[in-house]
Protein backbone atom coordinates (compact mmCIF):
# COMPACT_ATOMS: atom_id res chain seq x y z
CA UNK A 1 0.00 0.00 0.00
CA UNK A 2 1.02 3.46 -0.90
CA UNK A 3 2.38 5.61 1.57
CA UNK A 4 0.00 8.50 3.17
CA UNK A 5 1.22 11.09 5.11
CA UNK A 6 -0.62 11.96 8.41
CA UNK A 7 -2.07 15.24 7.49
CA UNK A 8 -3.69 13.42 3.94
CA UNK A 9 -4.60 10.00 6.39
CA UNK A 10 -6.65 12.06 9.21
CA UNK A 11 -8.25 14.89 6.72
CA UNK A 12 -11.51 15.43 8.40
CA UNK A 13 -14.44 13.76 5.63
CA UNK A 14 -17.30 15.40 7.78
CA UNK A 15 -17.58 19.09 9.14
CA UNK A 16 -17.76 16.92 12.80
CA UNK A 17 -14.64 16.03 12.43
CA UNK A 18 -13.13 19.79 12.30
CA UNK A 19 -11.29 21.45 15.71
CA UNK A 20 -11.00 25.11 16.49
CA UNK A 21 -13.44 26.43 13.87
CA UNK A 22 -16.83 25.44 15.47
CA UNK A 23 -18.61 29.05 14.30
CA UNK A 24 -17.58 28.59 10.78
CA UNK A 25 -18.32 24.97 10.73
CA UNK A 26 -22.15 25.80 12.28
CA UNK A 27 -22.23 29.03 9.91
CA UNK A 28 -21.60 26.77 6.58
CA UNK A 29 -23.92 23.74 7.41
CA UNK A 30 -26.71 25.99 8.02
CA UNK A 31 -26.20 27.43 4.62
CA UNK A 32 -26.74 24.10 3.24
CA UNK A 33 -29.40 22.98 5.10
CA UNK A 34 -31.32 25.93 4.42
CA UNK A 35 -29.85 25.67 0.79
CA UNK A 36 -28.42 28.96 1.18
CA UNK A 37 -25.21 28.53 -1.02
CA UNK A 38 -23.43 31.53 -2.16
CA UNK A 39 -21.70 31.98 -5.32
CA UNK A 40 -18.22 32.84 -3.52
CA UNK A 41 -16.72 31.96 -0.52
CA UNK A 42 -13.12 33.61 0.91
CA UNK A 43 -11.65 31.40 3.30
CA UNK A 44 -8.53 33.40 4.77
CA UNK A 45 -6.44 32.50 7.78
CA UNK A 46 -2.95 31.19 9.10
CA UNK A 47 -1.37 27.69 7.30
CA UNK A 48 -2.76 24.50 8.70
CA UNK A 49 -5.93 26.17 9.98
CA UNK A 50 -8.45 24.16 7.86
CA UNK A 51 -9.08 26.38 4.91
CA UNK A 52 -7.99 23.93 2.10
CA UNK A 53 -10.05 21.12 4.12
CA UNK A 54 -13.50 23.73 5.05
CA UNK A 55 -13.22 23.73 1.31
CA UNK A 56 -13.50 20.39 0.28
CA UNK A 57 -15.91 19.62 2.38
CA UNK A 58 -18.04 22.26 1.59
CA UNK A 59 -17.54 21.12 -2.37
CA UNK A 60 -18.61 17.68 -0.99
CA UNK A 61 -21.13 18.32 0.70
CA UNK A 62 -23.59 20.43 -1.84
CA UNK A 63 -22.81 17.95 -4.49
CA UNK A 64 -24.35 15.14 -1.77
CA UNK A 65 -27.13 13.78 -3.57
CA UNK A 66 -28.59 12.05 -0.15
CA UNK A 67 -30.97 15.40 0.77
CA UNK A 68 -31.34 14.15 4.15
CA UNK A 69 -27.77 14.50 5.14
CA UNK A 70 -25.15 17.27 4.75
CA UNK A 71 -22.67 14.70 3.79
CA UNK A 72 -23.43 11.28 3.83
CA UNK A 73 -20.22 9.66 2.50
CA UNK A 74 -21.71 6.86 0.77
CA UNK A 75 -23.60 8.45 -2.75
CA UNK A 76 -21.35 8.17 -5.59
CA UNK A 77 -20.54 11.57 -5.38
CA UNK A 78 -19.08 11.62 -1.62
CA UNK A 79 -17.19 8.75 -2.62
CA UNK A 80 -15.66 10.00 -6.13
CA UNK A 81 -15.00 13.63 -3.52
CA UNK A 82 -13.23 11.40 -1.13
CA UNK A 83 -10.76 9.75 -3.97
CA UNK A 84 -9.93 13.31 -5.04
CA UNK A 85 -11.53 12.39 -8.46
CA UNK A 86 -14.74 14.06 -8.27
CA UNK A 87 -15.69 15.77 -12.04
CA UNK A 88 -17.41 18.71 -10.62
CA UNK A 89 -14.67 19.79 -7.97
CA UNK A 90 -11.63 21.34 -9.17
CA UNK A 91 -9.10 22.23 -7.05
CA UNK A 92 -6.25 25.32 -8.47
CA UNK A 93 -3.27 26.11 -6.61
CA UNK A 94 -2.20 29.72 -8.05
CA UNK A 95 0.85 29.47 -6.60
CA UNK A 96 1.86 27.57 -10.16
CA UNK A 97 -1.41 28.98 -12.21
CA UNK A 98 -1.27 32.52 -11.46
CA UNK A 99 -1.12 34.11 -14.80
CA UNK A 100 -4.52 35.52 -17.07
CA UNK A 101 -4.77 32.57 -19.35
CA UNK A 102 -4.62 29.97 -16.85
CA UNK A 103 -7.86 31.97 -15.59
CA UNK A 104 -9.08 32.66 -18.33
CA UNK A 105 -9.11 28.73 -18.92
CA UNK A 106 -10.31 28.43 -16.32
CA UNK A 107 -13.52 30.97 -16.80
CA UNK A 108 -14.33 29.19 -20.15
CA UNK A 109 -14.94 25.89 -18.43
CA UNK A 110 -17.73 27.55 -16.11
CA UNK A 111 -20.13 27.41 -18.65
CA UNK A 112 -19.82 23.82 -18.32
CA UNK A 113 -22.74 22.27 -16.37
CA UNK A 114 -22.09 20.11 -13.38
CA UNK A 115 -21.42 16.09 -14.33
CA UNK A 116 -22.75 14.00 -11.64
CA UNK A 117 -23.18 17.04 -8.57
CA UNK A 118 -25.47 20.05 -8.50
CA UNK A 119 -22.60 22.59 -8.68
CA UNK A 120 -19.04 22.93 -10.41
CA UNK A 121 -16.92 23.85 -7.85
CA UNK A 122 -13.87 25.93 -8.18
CA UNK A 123 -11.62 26.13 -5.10
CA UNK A 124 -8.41 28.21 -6.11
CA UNK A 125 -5.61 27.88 -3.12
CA UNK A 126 -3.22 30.84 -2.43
CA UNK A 127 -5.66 32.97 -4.18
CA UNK A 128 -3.76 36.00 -3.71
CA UNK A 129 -0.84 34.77 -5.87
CA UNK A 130 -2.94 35.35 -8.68
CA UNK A 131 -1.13 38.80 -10.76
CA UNK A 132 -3.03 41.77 -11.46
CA UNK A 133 -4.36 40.43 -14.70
CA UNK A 134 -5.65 37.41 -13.43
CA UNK A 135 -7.22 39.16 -10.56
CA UNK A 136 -9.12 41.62 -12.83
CA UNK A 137 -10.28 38.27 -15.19
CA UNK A 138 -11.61 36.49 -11.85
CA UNK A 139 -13.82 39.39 -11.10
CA UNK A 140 -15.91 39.60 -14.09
CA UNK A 141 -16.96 36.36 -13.74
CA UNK A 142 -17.70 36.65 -9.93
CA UNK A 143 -19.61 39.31 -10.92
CA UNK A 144 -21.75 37.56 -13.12
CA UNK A 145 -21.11 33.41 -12.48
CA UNK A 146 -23.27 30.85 -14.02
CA UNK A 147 -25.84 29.23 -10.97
CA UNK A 148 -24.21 26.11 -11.01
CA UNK A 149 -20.57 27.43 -10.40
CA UNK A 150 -19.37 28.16 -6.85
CA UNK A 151 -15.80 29.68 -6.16
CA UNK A 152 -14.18 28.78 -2.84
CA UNK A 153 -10.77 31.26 -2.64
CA UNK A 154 -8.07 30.44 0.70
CA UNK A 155 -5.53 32.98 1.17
CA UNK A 156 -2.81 32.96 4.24
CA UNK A 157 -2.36 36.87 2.90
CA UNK A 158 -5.51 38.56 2.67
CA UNK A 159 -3.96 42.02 2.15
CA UNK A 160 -2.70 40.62 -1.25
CA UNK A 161 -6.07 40.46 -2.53
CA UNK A 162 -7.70 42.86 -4.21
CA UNK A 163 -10.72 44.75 -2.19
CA UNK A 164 -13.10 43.79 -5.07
CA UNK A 165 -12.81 40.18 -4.58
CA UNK A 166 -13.07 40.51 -1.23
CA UNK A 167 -16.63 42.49 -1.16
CA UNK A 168 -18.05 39.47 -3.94
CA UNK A 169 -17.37 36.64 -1.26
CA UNK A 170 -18.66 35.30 1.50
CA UNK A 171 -15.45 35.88 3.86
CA UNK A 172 -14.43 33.29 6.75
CA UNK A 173 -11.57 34.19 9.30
CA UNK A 174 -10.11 31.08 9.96
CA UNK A 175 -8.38 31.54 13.61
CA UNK A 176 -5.09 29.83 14.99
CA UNK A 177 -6.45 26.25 16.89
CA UNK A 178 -6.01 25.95 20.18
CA UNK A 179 -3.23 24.24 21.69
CA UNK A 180 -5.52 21.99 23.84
CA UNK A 181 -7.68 20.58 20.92
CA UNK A 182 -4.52 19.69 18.84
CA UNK A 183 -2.75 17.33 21.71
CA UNK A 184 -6.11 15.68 22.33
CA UNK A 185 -6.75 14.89 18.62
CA UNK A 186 -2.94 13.82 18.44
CA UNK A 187 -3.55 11.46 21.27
CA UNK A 188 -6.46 10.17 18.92
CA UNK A 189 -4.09 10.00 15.61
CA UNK A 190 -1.52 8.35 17.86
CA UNK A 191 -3.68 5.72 19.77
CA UNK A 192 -5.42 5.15 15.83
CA UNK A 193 -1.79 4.27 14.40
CA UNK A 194 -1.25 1.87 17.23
CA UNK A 195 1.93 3.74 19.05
CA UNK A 196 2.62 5.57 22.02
CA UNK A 197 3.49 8.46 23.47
CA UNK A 198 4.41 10.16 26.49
CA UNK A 199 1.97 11.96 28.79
CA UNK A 200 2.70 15.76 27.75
CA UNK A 201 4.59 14.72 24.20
CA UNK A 202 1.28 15.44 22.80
CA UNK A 203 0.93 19.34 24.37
CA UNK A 204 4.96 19.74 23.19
CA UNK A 205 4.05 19.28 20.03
CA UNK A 206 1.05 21.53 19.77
CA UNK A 207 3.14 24.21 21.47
CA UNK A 208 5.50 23.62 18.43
CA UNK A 209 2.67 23.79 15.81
CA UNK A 210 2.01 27.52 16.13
CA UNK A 211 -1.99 26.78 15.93
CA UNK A 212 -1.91 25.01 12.60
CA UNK A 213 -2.87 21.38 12.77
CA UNK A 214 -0.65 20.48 9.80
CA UNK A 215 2.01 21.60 11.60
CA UNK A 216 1.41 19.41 14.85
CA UNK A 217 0.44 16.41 12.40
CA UNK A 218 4.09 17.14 10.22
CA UNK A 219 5.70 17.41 13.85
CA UNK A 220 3.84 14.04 14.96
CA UNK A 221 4.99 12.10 11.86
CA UNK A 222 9.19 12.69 12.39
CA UNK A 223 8.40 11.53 15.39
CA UNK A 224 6.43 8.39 14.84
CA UNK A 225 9.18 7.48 11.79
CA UNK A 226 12.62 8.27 14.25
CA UNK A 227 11.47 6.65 17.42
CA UNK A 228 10.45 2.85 17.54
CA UNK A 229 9.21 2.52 20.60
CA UNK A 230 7.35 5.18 22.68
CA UNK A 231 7.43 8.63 21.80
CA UNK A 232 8.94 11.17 24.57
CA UNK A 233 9.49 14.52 25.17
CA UNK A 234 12.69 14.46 25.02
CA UNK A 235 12.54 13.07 21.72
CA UNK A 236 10.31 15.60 19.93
């Protein structure tokens, strides 16, 4: 079997699953259970904080085609989000596609109607390394987008982008998680891979992590691969 790293392994697949953003979480289900979905979304906040993850399973869950759940992780479509091979959710990172014809590409495929799901979902990561030109082609079509197409923009530098994208989203702070949440849910990741670790190994770690959980889980996994046996303090 291939090997998966910790943060891809323990990716939350229902908003439940989430720590540290509980208003956001409750904000964003009760836009789909009252089928509230807007036609933009800014998800901004430090690395590791859950933007890239909010995102996905927001882009899950509105393509659910069980209407009695908000995800119910067995339709065809949960599944095919889960494999990362879903038709309707593409996923950008501008870091590499930053320039206007990689959005402009990007804006002729809107028309497109969804495949399988009820919306084509667009989720462009490190929005704000889009350049000025690529900016300015975004905004006319979040202006103006087709009703099947939802953008889902995550920035760790919301200054970068520019005020007019800003006031045509729905904006989410995403705020640094709390030290206390990440060693409990390491204990979990630990105790789920069958290892152990030191009392207080666990709270060294999240201390270490600066809020993000990627961090703590990047932290967690040196330490699981150098040390055998139990995990210490000491050796963190």
């Amino acid at each position: 079997m291939t090997y998966q790293s910790l943060y891809r392994k323990y990716r939350p697949t229902q908003f439940e699953d989430v720590i540290g953003q509980e208003t956001i979480v409750k904000s964003l289900e009760n836009s789909i259970i009252k089928n509230k979905i807007s036609h933009a979304y800014l998800f901004t906040g430090p690395r590791g904080t859950g933007k890239t993850t909010m995102a996905k399973l927001m882009a899950k869950s509105i393509n659910c085609t069980d209407e009695g759940k908000v995800i119910c992780g067995q339709c065809e479509s949960c599944k095919q989000a889960d494999a990362g091979s879903h038709p309707d959710i593409v996923e950008i990172d501008a870091a590499s596609n930053n320039g206007v014809e990689e959005i402009r590409t990007l804006i002729e495929r809107v028309k497109f109607t969804p495949i399988i799901g009820d919306y084509k979902v667009y989720i462009i990561d490190e929005v704000h390394m889009l350049s000025q030109g690529a900016f300015n082609a975004l905004l006319k079509t979040l202006e103006e987008p087709p009703s099947h197409v939802v953008f889902i923009l995550a920035t760790t530098e919301i200054h970068k982008v520019l005020p007019t994208i800003i006031s045509r989203c729905q904006r989410y702070d995403f705020s640094r998680i709390d030290s206390d949440l990440i060693s409990k849910r390491l204990d979990q990741i630990v105790e789920s891979e069958n290892r152990e670790i030191e009392k207080g190994a666990s709270s060294v770690i999240a201390s270490l992590s600066g809020g993000g959980m990627r961090n703590a889980l990047t932290i967690l996994e040196q330490a699981l691969i150098l040390n055998d046996d139990l995990i210490t303090k000491d050796a963190i």
